[in-house]
C-alpha atoms as a PDB file:
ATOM      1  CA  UNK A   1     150.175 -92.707 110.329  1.00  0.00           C
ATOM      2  CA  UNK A   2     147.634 -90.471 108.643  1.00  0.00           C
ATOM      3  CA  UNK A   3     146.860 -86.445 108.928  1.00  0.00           C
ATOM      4  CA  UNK A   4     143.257 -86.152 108.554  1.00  0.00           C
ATOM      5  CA  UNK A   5     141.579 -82.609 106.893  1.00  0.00           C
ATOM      6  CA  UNK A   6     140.480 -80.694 109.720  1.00  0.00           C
ATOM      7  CA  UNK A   7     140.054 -77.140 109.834  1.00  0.00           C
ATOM      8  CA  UNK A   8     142.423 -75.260 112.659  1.00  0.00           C
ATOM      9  CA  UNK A   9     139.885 -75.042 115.035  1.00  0.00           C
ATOM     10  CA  UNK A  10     138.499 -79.060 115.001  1.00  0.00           C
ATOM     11  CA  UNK A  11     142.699 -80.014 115.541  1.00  0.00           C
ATOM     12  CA  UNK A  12     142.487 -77.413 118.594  1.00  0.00           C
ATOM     13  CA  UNK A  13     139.803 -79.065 120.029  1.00  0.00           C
ATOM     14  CA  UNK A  14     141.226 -82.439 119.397  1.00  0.00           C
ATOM     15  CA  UNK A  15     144.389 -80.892 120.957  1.00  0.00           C
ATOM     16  CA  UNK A  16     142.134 -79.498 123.921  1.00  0.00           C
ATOM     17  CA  UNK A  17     140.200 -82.821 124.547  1.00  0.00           C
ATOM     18  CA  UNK A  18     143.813 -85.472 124.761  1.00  0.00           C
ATOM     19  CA  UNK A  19     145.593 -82.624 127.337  1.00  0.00           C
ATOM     20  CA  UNK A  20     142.339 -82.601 128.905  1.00  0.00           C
ATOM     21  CA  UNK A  21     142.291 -86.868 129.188  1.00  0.00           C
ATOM     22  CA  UNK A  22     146.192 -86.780 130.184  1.00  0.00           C
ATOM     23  CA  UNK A  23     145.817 -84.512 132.779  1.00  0.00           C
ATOM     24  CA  UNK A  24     142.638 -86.119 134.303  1.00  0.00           C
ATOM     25  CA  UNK A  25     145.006 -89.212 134.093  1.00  0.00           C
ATOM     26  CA  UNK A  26     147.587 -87.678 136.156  1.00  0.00           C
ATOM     27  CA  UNK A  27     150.331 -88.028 132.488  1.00  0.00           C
ATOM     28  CA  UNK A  28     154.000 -86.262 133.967  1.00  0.00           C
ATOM     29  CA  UNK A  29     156.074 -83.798 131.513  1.00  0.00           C
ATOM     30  CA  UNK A  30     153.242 -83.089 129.010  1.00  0.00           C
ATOM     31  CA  UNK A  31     155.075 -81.660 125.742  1.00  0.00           C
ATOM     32  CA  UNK A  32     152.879 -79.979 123.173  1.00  0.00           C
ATOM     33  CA  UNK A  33     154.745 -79.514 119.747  1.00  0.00           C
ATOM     34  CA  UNK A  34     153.232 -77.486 116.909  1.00  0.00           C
ATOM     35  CA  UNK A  35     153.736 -79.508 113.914  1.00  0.00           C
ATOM     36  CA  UNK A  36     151.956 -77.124 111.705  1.00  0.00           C
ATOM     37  CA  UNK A  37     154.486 -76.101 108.842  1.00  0.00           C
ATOM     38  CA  UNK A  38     156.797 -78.459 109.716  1.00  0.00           C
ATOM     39  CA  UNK A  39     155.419 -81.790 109.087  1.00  0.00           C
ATOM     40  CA  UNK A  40     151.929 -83.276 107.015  1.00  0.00           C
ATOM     41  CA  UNK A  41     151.625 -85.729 109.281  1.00  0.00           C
ATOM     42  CA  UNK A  42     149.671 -84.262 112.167  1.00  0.00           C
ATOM     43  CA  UNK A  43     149.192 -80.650 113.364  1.00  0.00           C
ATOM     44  CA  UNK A  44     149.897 -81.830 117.050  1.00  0.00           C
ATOM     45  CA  UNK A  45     152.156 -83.767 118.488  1.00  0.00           C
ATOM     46  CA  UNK A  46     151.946 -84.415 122.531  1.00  0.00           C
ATOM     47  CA  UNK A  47     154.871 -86.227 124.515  1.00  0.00           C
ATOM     48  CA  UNK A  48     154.074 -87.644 128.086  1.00  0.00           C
ATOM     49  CA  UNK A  49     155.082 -90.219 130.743  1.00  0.00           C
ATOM     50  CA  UNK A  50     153.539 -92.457 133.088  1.00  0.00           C
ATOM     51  CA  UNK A  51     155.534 -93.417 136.302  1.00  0.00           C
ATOM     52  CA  UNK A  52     155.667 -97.420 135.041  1.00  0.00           C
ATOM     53  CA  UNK A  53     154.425 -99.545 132.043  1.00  0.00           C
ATOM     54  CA  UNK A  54     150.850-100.399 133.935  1.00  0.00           C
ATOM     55  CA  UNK A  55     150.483 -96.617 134.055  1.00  0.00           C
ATOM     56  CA  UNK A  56     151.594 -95.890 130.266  1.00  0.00           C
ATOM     57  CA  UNK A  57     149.096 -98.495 128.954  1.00  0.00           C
ATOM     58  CA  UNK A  58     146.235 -97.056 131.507  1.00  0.00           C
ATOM     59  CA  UNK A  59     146.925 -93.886 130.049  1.00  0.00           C
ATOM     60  CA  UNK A  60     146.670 -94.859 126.527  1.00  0.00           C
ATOM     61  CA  UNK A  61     143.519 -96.964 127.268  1.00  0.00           C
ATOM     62  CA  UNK A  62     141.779 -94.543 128.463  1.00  0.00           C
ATOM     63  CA  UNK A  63     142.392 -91.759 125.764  1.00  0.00           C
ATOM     64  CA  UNK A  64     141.362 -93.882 123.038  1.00  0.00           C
ATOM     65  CA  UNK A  65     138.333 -94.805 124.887  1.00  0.00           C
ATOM     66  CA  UNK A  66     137.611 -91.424 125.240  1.00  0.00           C
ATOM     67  CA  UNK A  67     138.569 -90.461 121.872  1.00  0.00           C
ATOM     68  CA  UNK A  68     135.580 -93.228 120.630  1.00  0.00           C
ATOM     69  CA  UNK A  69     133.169 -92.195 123.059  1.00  0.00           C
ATOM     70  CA  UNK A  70     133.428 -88.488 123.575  1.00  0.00           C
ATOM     71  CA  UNK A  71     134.396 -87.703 119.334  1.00  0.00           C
ATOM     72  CA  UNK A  72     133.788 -90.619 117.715  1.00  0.00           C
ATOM     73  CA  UNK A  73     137.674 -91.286 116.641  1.00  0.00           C
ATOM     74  CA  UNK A  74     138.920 -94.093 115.732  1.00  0.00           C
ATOM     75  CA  UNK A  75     142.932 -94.131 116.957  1.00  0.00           C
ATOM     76  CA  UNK A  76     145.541 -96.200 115.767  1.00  0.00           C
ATOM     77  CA  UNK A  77     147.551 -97.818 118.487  1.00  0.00           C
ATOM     78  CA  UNK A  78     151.325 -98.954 118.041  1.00  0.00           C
ATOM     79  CA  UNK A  79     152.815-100.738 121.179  1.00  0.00           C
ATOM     80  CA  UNK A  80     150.774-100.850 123.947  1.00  0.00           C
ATOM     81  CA  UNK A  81     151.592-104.673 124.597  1.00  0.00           C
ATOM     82  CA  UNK A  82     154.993-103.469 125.791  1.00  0.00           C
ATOM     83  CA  UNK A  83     153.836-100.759 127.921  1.00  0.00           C
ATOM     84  CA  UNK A  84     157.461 -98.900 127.363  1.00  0.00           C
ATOM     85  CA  UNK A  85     156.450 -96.781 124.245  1.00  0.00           C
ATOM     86  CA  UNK A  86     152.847 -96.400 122.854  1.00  0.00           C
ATOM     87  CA  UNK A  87     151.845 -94.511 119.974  1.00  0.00           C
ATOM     88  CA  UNK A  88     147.852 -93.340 119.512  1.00  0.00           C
ATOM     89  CA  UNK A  89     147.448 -91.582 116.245  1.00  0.00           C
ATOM     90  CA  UNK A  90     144.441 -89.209 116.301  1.00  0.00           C
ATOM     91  CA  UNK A  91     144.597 -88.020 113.016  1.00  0.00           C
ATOM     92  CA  UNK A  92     145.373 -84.343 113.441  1.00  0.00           C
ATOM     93  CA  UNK A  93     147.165 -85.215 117.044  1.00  0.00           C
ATOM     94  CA  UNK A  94     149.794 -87.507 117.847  1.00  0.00           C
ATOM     95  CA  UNK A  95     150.527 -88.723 121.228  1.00  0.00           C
ATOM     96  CA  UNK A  96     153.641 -90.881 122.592  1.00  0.00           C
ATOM     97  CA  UNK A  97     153.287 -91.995 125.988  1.00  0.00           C
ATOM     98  CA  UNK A  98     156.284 -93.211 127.296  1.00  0.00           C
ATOM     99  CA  UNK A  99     157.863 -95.224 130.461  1.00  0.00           C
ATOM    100  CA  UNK A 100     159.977 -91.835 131.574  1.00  0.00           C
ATOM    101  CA  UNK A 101     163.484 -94.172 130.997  1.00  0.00           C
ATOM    102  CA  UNK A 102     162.683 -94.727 127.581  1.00  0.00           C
ATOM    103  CA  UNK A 103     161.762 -91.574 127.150  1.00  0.00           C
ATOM    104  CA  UNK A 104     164.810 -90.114 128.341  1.00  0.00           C
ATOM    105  CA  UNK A 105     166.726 -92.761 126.028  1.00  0.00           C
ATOM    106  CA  UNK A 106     165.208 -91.649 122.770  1.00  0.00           C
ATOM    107  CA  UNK A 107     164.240 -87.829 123.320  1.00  0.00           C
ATOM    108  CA  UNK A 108     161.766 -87.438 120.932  1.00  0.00           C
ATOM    109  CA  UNK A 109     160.683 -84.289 121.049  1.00  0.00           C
ATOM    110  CA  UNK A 110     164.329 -83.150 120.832  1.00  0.00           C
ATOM    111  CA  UNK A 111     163.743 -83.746 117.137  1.00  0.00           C
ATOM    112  CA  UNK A 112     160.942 -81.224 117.074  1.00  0.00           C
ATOM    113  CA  UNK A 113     161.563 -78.795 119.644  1.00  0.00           C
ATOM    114  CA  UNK A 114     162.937 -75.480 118.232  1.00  0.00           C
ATOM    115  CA  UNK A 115     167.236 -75.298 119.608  1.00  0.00           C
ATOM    116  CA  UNK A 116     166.257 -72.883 121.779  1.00  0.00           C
ATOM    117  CA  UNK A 117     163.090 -74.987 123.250  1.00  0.00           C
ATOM    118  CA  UNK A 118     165.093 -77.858 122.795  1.00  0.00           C
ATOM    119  CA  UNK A 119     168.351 -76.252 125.109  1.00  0.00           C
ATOM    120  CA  UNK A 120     165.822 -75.214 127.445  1.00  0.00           C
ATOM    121  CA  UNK A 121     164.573 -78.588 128.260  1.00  0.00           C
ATOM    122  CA  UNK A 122     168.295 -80.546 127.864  1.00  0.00           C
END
């Protein structure tokens, strides 16, 4: 995974344009984490579900299409033969879709979350 150098208000668009794509794709429990001081890696990082694996890979499909149509980005994609877990790096946003099982099993965004965001949502 990569950050790209954007300026604050090209990563809020890119930011605008995936909520936009998993909301049109009907994503459940969309997280939004500010990464921005906390991490180089992104500025962004979204957490979602899809109700099965057919619907996390449909999800992920069509963002990245999207992405290359609609921006002209090129995403990286980690897992979307398994349909449990995928990864799409964006450059300045990262998205996890997950199977909601798995995602309960791993709790990503626990990680991230401030304790009181974090006790809020556990």
């Amino acid at each position: 995974m990569s950050a790209t150098t954007h300026t604050a208000p090209e990563s809020d668009e890119l930011l605008a344009h995936v909520l936009t794509s998993l909301d049109d794709d009907k994503a459940l429990d969309v997280v939004q984490i500010d990464l921005r001081g906390k991490s180089e890696m992104a500025d962004y990082m979204i957490v979602c579900s899809g109700r099965s694996s057919r619907q996390v890979v449909s999800i992920s499909e069509r963002l990245t299409d999207r992405l290359k149509r609609e921006r002209g980005i090129s995403t990286k994609v980690e897992g979307k033969d398994g349909g449990d877990w995928v990864l799409i790096d964006a450059g300045d946003v990262i998205v996890h879709v997950f199977r909601p099982e798995v995602r309960e099993f791993y709790q990503l965004e626990k990680m991230w979350l401030s304790p009181e965001q974090a006790a809020a949502r556990y």
